[in-house]
N, C-alpha and C. Protein backbone atom coordinates (compact mmCIF):
# COMPACT_ATOMS: atom_id res chain seq x y z
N UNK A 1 -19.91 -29.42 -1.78
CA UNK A 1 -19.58 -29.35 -3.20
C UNK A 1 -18.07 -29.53 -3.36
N UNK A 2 -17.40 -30.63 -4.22
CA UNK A 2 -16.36 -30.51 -4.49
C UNK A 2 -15.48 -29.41 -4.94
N UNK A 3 -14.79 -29.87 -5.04
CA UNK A 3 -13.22 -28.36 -5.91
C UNK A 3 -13.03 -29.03 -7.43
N UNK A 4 -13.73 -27.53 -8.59
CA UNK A 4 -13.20 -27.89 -9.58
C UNK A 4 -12.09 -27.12 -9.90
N UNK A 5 -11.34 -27.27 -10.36
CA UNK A 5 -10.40 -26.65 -11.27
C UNK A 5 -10.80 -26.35 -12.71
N UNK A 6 -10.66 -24.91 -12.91
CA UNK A 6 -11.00 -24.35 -13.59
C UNK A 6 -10.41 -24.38 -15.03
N UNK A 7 -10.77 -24.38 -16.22
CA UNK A 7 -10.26 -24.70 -17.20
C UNK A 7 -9.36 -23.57 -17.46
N UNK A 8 -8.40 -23.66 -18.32
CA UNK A 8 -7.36 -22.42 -19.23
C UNK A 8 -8.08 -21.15 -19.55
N UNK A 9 -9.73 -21.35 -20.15
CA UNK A 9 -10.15 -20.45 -20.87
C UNK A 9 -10.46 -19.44 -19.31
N UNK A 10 -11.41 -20.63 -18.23
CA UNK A 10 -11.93 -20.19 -17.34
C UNK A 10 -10.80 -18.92 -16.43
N UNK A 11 -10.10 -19.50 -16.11
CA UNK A 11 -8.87 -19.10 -15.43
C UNK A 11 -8.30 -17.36 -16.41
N UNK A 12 -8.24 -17.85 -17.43
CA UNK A 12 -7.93 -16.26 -18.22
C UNK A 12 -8.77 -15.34 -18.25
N UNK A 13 -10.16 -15.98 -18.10
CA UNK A 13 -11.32 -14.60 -18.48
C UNK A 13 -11.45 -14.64 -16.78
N UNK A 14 -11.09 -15.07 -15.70
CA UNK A 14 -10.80 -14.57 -13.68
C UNK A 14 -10.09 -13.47 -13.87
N UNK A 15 -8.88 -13.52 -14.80
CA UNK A 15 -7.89 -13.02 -14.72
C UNK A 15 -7.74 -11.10 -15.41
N UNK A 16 -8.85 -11.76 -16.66
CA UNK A 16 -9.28 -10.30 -17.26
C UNK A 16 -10.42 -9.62 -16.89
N UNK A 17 -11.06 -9.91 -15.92
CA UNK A 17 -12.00 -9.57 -15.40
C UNK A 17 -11.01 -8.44 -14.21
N UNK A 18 -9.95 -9.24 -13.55
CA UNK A 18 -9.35 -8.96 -12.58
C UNK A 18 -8.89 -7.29 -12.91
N UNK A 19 -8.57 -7.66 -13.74
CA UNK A 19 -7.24 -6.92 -14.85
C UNK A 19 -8.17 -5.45 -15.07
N UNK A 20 -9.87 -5.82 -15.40
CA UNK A 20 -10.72 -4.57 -15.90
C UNK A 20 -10.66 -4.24 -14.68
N UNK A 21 -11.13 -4.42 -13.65
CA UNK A 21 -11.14 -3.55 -12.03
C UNK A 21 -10.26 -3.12 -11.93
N UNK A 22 -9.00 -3.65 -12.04
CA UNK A 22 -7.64 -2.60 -11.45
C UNK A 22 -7.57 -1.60 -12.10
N UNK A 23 -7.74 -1.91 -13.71
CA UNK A 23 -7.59 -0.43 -14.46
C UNK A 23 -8.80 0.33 -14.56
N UNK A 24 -9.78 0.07 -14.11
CA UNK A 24 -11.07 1.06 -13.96
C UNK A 24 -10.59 1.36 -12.87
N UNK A 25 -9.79 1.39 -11.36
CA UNK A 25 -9.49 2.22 -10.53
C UNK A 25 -10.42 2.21 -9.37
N UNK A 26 -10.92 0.58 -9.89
CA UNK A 26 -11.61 0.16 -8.18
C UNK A 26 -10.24 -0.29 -7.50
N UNK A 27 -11.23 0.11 -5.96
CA UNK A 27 -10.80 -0.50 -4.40
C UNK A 27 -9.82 -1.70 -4.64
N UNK A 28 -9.02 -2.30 -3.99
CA UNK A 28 -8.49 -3.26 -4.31
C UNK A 28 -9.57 -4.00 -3.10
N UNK A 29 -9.71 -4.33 -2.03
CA UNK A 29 -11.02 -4.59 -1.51
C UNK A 29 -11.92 -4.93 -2.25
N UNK A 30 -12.91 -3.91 -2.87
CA UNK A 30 -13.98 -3.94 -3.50
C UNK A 30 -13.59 -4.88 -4.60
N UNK A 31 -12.55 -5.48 -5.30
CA UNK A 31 -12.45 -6.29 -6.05
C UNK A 31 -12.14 -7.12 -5.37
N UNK A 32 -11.33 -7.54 -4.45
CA UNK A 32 -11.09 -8.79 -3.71
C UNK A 32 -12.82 -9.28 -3.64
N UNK A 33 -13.62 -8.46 -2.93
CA UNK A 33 -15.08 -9.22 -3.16
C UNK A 33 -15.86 -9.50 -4.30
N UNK A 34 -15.97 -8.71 -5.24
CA UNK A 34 -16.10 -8.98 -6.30
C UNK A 34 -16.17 -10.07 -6.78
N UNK A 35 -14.54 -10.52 -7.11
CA UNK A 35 -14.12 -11.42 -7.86
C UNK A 35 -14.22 -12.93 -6.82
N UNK A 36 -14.56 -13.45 -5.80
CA UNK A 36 -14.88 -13.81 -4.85
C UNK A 36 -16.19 -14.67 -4.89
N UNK A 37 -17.11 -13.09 -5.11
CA UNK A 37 -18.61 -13.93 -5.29
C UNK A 37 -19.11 -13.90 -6.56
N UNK A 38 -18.10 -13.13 -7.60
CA UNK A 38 -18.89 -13.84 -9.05
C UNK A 38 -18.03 -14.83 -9.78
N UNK A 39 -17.10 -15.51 -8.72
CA UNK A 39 -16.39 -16.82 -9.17
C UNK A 39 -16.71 -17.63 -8.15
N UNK A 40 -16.74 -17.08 -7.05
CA UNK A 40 -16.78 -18.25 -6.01
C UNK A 40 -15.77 -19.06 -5.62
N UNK A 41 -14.77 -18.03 -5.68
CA UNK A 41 -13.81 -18.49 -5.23
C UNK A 41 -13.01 -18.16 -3.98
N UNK A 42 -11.59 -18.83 -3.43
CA UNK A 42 -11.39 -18.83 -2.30
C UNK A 42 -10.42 -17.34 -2.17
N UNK A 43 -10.43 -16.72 -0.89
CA UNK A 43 -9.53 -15.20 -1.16
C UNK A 43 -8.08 -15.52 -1.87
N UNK A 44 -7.40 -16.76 -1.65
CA UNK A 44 -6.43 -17.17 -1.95
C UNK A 44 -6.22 -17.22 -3.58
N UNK A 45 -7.31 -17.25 -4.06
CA UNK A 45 -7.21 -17.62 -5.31
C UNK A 45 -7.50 -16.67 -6.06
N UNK A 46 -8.58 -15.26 -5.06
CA UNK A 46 -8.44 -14.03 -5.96
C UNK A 46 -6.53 -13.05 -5.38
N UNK A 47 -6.47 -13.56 -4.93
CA UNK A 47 -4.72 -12.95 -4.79
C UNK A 47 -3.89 -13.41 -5.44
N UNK A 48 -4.23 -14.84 -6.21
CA UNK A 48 -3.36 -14.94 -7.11
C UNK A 48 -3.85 -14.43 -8.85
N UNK A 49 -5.50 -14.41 -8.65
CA UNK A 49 -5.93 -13.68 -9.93
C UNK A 49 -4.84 -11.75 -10.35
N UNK A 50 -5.27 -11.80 -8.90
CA UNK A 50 -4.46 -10.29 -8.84
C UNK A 50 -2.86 -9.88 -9.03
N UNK A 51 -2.69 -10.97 -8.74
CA UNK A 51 -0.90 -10.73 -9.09
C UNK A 51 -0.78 -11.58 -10.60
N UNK A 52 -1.43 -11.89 -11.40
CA UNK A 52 -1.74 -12.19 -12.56
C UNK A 52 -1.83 -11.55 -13.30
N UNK A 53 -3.06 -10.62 -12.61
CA UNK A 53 -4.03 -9.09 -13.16
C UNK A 53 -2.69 -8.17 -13.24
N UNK A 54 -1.95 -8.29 -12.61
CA UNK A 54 -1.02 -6.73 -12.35
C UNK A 54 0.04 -7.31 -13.19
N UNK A 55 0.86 -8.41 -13.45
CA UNK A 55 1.40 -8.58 -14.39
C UNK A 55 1.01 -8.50 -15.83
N UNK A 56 -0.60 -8.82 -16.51
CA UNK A 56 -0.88 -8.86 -17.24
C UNK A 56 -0.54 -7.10 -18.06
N UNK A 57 -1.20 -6.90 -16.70
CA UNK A 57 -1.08 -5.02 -17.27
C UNK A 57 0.20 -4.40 -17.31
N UNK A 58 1.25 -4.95 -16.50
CA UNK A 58 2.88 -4.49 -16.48
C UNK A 58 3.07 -5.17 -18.13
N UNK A 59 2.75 -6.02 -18.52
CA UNK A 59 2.99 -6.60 -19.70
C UNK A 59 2.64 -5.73 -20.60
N UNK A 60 1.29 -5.34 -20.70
CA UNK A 60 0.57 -4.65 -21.81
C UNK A 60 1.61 -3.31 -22.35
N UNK A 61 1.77 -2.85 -20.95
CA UNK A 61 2.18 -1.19 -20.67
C UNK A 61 3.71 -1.23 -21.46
N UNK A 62 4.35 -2.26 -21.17
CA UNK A 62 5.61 -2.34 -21.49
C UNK A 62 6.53 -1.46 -20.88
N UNK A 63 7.97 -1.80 -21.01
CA UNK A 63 8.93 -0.98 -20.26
C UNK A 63 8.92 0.61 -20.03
N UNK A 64 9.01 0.85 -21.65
CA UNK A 64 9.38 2.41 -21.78
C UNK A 64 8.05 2.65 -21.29
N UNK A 65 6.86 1.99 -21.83
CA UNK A 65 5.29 3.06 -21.08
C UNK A 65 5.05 2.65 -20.07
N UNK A 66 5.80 2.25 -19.01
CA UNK A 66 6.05 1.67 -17.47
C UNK A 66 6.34 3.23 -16.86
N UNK A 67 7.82 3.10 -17.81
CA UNK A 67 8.58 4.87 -16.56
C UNK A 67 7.95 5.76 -16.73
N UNK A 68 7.09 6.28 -18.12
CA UNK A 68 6.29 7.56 -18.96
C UNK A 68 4.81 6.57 -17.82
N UNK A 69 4.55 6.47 -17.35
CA UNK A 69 3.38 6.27 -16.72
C UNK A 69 4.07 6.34 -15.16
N UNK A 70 4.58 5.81 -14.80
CA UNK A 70 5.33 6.58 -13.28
C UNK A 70 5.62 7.65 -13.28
N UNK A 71 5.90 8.29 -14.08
CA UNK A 71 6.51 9.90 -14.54
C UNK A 71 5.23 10.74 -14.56
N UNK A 72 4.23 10.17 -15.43
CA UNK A 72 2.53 11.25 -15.16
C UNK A 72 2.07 10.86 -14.19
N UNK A 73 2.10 9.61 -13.62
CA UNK A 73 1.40 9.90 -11.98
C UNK A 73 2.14 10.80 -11.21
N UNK A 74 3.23 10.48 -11.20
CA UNK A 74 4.32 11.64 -9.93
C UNK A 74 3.99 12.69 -10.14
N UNK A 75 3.61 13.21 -11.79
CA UNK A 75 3.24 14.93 -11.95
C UNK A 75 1.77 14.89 -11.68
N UNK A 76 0.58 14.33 -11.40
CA UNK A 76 -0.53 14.45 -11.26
C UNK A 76 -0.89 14.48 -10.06
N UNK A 77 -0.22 13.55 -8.83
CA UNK A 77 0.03 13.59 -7.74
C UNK A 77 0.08 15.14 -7.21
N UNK A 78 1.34 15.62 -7.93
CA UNK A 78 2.47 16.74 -7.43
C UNK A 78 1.21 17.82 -7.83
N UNK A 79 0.42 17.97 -8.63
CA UNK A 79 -0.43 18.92 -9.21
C UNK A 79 -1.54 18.88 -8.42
N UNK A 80 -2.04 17.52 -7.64
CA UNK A 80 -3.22 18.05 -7.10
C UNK A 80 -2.46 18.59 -5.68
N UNK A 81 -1.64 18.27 -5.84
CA UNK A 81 -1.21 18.68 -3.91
C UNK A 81 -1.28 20.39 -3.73
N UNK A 82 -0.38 20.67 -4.94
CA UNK A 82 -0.43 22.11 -5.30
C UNK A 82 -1.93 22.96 -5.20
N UNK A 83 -2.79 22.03 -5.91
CA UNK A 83 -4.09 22.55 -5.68
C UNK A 83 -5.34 22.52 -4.78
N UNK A 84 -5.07 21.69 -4.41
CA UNK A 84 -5.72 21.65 -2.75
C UNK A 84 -4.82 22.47 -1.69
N UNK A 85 -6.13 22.45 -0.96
CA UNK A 85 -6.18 23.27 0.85
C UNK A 85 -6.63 22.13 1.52
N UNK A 86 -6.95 20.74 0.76
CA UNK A 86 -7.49 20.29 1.75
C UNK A 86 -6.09 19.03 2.43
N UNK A 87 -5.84 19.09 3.34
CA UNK A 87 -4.76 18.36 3.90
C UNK A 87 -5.40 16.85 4.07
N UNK A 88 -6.17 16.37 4.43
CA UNK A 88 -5.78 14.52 4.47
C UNK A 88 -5.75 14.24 2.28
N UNK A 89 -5.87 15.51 1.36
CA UNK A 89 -5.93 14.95 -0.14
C UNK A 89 -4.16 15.03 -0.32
N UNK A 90 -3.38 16.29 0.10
CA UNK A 90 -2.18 16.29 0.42
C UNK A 90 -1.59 14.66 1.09
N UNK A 91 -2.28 14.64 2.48
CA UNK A 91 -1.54 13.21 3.02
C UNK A 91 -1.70 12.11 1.61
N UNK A 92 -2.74 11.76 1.12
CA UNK A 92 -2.79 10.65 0.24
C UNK A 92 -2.10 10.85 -0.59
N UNK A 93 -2.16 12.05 -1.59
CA UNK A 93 -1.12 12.28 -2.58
C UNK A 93 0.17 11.39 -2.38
N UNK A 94 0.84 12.75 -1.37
CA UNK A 94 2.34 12.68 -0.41
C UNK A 94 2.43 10.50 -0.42
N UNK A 95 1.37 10.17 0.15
CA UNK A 95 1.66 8.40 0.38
C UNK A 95 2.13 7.91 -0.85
N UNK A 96 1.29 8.70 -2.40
CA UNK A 96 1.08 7.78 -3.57
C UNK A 96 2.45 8.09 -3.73
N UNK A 97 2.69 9.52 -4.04
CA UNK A 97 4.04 9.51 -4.33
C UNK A 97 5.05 8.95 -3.84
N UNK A 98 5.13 8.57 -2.46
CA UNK A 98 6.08 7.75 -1.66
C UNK A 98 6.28 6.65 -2.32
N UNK A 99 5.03 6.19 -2.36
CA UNK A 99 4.69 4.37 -2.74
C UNK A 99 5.59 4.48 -4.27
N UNK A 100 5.16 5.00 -5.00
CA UNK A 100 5.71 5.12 -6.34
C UNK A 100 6.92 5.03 -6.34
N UNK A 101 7.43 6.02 -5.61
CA UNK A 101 9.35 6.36 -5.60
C UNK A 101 9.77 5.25 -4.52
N UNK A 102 8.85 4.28 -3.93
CA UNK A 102 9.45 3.50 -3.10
C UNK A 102 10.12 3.40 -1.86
N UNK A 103 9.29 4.41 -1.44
CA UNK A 103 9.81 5.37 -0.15
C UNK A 103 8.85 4.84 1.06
N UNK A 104 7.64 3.98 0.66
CA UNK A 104 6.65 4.73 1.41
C UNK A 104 6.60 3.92 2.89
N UNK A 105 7.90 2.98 3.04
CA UNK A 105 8.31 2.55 4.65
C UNK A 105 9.47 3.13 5.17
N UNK A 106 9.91 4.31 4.58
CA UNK A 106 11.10 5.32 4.90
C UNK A 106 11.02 5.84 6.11
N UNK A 107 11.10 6.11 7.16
CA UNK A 107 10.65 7.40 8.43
C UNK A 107 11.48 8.68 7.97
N UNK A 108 10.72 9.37 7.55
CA UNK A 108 10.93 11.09 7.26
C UNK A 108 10.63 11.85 8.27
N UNK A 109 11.14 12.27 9.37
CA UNK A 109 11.08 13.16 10.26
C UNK A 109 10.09 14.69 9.91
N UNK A 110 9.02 15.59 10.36
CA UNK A 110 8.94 16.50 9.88
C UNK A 110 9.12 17.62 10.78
N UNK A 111 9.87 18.62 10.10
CA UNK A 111 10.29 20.19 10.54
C UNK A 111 8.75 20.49 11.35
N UNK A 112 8.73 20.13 12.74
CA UNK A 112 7.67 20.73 13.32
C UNK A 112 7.69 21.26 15.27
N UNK A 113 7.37 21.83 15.49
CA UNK A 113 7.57 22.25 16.90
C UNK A 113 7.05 21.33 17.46
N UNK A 114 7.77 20.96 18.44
CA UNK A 114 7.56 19.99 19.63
C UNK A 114 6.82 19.94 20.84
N UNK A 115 5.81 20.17 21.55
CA UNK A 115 5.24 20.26 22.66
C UNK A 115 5.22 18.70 23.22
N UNK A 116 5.87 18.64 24.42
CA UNK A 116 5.51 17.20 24.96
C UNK A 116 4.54 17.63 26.08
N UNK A 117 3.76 16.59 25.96
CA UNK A 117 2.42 15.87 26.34
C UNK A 117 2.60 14.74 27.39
N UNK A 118 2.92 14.80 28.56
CA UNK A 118 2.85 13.57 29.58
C UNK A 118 1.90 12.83 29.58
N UNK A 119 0.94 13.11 29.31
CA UNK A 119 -0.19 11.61 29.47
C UNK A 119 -0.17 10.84 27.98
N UNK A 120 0.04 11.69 27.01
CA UNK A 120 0.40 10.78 25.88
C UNK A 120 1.61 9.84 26.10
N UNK A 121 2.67 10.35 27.03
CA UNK A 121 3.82 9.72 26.72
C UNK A 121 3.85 8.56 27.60
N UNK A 122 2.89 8.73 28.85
CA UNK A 122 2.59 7.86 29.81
C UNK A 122 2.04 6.70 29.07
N UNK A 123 0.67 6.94 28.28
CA UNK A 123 -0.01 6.09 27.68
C UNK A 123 1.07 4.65 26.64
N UNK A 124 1.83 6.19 25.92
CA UNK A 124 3.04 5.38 24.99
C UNK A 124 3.41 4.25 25.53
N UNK A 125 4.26 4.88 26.68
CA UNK A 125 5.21 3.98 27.47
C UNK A 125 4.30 2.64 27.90
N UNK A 126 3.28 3.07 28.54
CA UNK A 126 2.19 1.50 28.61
C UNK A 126 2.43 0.72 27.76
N UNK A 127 1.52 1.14 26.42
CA UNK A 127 1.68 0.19 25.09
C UNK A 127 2.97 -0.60 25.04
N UNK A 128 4.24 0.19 25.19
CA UNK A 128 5.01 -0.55 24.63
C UNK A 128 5.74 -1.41 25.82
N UNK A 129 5.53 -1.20 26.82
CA UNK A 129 5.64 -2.17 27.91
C UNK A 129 4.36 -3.49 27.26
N UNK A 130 3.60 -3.68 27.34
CA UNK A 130 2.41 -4.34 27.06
C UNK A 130 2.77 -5.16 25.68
N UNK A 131 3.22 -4.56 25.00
CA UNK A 131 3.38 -5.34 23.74
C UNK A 131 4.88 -5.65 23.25
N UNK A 132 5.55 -6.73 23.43
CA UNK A 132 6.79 -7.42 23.27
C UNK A 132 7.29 -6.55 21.95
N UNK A 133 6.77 -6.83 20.16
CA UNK A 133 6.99 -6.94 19.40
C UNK A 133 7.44 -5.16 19.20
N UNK A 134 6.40 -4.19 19.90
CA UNK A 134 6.12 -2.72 19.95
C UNK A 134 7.47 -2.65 20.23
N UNK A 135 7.94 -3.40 21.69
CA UNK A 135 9.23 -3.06 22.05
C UNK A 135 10.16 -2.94 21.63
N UNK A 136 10.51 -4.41 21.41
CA UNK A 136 11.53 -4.50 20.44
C UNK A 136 11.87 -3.91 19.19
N UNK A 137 10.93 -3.52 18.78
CA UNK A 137 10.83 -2.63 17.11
C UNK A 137 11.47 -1.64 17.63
N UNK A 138 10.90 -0.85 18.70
CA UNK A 138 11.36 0.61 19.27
C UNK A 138 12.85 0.96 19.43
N UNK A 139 13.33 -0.53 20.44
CA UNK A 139 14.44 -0.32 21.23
C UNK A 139 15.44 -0.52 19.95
N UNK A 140 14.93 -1.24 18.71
CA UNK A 140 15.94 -1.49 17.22
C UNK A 140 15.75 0.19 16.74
N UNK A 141 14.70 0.54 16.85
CA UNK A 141 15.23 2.03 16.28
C UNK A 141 15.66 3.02 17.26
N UNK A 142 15.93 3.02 18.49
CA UNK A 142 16.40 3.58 19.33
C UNK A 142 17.91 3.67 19.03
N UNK A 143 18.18 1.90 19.28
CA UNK A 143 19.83 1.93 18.78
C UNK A 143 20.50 2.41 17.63
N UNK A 144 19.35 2.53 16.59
CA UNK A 144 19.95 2.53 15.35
C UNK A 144 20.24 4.32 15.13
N UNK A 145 19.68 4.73 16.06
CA UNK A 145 20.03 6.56 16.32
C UNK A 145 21.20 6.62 16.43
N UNK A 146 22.03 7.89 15.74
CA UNK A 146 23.35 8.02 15.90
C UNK A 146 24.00 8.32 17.45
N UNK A 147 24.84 7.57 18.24
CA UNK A 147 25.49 7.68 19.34
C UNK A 147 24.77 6.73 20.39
N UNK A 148 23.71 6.16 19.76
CA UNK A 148 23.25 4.83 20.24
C UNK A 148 22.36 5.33 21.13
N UNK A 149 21.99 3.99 22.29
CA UNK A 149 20.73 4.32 23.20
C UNK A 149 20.99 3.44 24.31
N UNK A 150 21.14 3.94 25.54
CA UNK A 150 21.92 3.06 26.57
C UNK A 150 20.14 2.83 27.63
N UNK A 151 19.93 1.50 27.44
CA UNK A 151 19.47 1.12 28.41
C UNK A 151 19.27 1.54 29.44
């Protein structure tokens, strides 16, 4: 079957379709398929529906109800953490909020007691012998420690 290109109208109602999943608070997954097999289209083309979809809605929301909507997630976040015991709802929270404030490729060290583990560290050391890219990432944050890291 050939490739059509989709008309203006076609292409806007991909796009608001896109637009209803994100803000109903599906999977981003579960819409990547979605939108996939009730267009039939290529993944490439639901990733650009989606960065369409997410502008459409940055549009809607507008500036000022941009920050007043970053501002009630951060407190809704911060409220369930408070209210749970259950720790991996804490870890997700803790991520959203990262992601939000733009944190969430930061390395935050945490206040915790140390026990070293030799066969973990054995194992470590494997991996990153084994994998070039592991290495190099490592030995860049090694150096980047204050007073450096001598070979």
């Amino acid at each position: 079957m050939a490739f059509v290109r989709p008309t203006q109208a076609e292409s806007e109602k991909r796009v608001k379709a896109t637009a209803d999943l994100l803000s109903s608070g599906v999977r981003q997954t579960q819409i990547k398929a979605l939108i996939a097999q009730r267009f039939d289209v290529s993944p490439r083309s639901v990733e650009r529906y989606l960065r369409q979809a997410r502008a459409m809605l940055i549009e809607e929301l507008g500036e000022g109800d941009t920050k007043l909507h970053r501002s009630r997630s951060l407190d809704q976040y911060r409220q369930i953490m408070q209210d749970t015991d259950q720790d991996s709802i804490r870890v997700q929270c803790q991520t959203r909020i990262d992601k939000i404030l733009g944190l969430e490729h930061q390395f935050s060290p945490l206040a915790v007691k140390h026990e070293h583990n030799h066969q973990v560290s054995i194992k470590l050391m494997e991996q990153v012998r084994k994998q070039p890219k592991l290495r190099n990432r490592l030995m860049s944050v090694l150096n980047d420690l204050p007073g450096g890291f001598d070979d």
